[in-house]
PDB file of N, CA and C in Angstrom:
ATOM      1  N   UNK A   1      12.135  10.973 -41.616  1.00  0.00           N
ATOM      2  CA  UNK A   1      11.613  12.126 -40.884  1.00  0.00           C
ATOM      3  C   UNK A   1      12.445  12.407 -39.631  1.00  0.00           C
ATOM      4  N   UNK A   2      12.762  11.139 -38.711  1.00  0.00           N
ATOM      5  CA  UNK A   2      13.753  11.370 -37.707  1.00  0.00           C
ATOM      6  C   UNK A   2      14.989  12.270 -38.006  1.00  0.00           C
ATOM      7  N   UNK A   3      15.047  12.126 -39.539  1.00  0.00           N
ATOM      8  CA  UNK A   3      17.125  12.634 -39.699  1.00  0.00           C
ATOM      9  C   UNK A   3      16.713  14.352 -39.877  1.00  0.00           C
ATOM     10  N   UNK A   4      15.768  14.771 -40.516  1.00  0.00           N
ATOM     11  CA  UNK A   4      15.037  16.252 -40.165  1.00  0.00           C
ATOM     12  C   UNK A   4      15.572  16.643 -38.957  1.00  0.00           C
ATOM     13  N   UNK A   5      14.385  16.187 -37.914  1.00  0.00           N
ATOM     14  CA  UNK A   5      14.030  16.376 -36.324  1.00  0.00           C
ATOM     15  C   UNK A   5      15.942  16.817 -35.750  1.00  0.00           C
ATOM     16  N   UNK A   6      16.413  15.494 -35.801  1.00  0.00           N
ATOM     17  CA  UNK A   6      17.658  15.413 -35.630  1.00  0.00           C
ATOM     18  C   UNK A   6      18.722  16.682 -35.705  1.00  0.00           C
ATOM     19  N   UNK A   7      18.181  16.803 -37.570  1.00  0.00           N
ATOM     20  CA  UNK A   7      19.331  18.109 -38.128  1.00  0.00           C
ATOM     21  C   UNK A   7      18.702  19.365 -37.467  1.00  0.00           C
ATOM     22  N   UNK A   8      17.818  19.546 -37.262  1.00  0.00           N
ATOM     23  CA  UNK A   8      17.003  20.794 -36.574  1.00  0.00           C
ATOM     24  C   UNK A   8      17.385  20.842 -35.338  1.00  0.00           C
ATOM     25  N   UNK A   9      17.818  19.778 -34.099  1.00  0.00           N
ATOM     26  CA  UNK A   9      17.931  19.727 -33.055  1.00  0.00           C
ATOM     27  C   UNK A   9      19.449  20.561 -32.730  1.00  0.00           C
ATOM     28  N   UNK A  10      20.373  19.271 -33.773  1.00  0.00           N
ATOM     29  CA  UNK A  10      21.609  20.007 -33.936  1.00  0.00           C
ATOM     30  C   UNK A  10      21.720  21.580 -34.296  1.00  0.00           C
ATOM     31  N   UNK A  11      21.044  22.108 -35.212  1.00  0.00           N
ATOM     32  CA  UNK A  11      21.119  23.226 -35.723  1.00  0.00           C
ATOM     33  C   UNK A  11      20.687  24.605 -34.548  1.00  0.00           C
ATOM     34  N   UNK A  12      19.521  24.325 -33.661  1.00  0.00           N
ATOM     35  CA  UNK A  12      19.422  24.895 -32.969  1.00  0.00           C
ATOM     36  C   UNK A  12      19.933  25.162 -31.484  1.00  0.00           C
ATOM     37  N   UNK A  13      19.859  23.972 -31.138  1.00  0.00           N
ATOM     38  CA  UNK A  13      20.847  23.780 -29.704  1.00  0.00           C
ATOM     39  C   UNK A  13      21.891  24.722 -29.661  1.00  0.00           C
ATOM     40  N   UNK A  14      22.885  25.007 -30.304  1.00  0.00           N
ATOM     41  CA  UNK A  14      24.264  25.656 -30.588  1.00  0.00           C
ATOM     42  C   UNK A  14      23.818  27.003 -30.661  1.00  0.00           C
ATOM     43  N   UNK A  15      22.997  27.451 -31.413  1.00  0.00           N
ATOM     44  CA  UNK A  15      22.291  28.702 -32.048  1.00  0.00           C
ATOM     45  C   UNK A  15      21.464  29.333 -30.387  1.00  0.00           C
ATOM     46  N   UNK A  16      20.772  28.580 -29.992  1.00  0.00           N
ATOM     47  CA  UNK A  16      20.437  28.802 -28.402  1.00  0.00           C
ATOM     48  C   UNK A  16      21.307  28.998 -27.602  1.00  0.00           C
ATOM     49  N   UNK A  17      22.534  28.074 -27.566  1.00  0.00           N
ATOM     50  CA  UNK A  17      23.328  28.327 -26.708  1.00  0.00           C
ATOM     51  C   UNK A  17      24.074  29.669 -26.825  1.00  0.00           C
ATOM     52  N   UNK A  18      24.495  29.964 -28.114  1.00  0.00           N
ATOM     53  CA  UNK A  18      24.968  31.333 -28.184  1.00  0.00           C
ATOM     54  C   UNK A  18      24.398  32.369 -27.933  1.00  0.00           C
ATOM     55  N   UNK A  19      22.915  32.666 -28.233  1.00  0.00           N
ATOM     56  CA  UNK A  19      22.685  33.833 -28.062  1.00  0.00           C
ATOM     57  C   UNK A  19      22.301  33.806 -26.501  1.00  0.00           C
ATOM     58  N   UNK A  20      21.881  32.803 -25.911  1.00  0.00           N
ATOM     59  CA  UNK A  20      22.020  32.841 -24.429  1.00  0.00           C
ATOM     60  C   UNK A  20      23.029  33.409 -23.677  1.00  0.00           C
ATOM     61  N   UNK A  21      24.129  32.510 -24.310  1.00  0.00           N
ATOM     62  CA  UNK A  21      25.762  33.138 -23.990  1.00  0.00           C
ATOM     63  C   UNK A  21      26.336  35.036 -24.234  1.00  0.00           C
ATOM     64  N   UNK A  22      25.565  35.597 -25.113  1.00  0.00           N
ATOM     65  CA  UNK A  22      25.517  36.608 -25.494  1.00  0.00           C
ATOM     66  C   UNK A  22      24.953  37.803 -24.601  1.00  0.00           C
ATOM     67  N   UNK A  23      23.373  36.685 -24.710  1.00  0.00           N
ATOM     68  CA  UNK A  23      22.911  38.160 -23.674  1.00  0.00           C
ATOM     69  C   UNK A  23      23.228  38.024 -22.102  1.00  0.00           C
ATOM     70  N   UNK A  24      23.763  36.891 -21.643  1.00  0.00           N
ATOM     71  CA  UNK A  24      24.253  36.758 -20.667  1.00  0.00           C
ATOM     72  C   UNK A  24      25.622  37.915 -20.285  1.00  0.00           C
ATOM     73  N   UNK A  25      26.536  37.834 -21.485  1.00  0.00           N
ATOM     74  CA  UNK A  25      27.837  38.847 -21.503  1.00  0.00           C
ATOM     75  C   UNK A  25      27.140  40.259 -21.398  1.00  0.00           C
ATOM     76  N   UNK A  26      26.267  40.416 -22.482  1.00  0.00           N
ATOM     77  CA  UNK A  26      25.842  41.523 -22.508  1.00  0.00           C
ATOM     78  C   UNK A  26      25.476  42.407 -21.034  1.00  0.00           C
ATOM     79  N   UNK A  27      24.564  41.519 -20.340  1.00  0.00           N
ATOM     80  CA  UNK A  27      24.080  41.869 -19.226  1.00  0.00           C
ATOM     81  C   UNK A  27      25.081  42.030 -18.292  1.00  0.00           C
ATOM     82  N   UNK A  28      25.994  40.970 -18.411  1.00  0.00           N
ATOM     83  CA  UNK A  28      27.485  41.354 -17.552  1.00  0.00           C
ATOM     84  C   UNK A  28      28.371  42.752 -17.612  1.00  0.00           C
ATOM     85  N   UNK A  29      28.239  43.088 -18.617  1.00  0.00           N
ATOM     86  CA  UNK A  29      28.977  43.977 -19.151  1.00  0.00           C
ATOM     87  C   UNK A  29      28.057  45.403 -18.946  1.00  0.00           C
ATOM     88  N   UNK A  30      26.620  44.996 -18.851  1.00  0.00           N
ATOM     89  CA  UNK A  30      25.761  46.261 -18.693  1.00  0.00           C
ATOM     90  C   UNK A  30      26.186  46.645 -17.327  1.00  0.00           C
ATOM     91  N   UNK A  31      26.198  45.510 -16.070  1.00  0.00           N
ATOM     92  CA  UNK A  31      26.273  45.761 -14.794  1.00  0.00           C
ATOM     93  C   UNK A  31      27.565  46.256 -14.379  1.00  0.00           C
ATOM     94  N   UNK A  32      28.695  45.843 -15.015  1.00  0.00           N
ATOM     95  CA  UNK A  32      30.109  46.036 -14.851  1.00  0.00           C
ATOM     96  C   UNK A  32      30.418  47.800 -15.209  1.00  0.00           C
ATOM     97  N   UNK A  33      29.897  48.162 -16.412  1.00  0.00           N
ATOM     98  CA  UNK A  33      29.768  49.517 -16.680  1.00  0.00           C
ATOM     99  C   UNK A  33      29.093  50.224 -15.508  1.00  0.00           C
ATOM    100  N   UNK A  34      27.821  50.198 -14.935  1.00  0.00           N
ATOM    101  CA  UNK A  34      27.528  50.814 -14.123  1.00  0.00           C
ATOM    102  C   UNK A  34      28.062  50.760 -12.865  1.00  0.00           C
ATOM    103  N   UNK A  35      28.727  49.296 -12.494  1.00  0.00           N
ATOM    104  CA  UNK A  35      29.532  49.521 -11.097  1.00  0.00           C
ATOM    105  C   UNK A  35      30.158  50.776 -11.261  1.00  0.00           C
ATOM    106  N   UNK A  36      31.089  50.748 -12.210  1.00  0.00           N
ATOM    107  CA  UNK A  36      32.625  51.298 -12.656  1.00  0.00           C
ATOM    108  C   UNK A  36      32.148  52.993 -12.684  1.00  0.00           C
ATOM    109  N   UNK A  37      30.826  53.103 -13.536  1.00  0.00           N
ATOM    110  CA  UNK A  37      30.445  54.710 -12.694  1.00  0.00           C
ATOM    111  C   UNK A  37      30.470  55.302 -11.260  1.00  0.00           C
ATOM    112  N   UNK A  38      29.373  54.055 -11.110  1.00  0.00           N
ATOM    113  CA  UNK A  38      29.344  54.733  -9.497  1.00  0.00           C
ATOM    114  C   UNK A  38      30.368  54.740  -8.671  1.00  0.00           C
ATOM    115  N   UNK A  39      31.237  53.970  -8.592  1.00  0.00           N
ATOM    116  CA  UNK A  39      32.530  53.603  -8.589  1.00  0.00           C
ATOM    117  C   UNK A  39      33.466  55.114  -8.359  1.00  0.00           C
ATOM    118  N   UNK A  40      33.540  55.370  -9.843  1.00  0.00           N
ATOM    119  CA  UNK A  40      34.224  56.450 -10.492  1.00  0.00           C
ATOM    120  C   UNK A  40      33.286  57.876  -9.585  1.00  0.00           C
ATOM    121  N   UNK A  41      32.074  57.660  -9.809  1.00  0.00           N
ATOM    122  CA  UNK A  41      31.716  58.945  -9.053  1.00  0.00           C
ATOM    123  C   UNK A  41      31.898  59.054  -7.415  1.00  0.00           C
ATOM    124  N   UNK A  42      31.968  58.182  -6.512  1.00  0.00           N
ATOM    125  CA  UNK A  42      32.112  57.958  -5.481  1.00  0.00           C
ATOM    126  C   UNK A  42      33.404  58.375  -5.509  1.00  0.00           C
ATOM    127  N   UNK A  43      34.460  57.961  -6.173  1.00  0.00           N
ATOM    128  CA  UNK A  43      35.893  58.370  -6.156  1.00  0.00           C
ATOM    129  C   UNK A  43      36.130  60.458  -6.319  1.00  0.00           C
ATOM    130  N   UNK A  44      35.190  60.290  -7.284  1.00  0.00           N
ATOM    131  CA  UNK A  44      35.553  61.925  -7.406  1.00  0.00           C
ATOM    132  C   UNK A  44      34.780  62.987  -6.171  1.00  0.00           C
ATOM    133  N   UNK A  45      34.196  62.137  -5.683  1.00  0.00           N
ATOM    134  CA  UNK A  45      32.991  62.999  -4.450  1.00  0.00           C
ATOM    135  C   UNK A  45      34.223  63.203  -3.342  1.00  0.00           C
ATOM    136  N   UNK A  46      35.137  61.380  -3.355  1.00  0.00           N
ATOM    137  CA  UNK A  46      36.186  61.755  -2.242  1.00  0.00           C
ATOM    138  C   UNK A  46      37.181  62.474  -2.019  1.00  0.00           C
ATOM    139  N   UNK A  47      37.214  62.623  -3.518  1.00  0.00           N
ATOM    140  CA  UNK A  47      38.799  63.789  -4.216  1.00  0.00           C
ATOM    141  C   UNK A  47      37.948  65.362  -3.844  1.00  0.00           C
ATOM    142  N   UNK A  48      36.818  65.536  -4.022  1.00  0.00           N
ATOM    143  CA  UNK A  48      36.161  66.907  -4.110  1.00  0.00           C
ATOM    144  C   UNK A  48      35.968  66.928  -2.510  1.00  0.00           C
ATOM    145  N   UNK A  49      35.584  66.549  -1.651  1.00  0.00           N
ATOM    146  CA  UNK A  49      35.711  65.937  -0.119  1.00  0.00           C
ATOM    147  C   UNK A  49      36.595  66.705   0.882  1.00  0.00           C
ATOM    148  N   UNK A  50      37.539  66.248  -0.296  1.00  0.00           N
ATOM    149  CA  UNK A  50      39.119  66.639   0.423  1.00  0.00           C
ATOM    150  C   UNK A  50      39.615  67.830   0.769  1.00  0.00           C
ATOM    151  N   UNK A  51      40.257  68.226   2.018  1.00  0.00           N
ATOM    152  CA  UNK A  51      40.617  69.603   1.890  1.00  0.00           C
ATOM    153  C   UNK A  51      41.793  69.939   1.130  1.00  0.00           C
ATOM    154  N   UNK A  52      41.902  71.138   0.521  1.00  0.00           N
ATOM    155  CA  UNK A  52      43.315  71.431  -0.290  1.00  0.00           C
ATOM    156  C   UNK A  52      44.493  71.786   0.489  1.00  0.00           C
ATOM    157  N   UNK A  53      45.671  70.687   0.307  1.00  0.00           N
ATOM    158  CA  UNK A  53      46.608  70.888   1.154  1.00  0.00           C
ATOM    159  C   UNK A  53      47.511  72.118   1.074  1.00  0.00           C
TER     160      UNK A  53
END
C-alpha cells in the first residue's frame, strides 16, 4: 500500500509544481502586458503634449 501512496506522491508533486509555475508566468505576463500599455499610453500623451516644431 506504501508503494501506491509513494507513486501518487511522485506523480503529483511535479504536476503541482507545474501548474503553480504556470499560473505564476501567467500572472507575470498578465502584469507585464499592462505595465507596457500604460507605459505606451503615457508615452503617446507625451508625444501628443508636445508642441509642433
Amino acid at each position: 500500500m506504501s508503494e501506491v501512496w509513494l507513486a501518487l506522491i511522485y506523480t503529483l508533486v511535479p504536476l503541482i509544481t507545474a501548474i503553480t509555475a504556470l499560473v505564476v508566468a501567467i500572472r507575470a505576463n498578465n502584469k507585464g502586458i499592462r505595465n507596457n500599455k500604460t507605459l505606451s499610453d503615457q508615452n503617446l500623451r507625451a508625444l501628443k503634449g508636445k508642441p509642433k516644431e
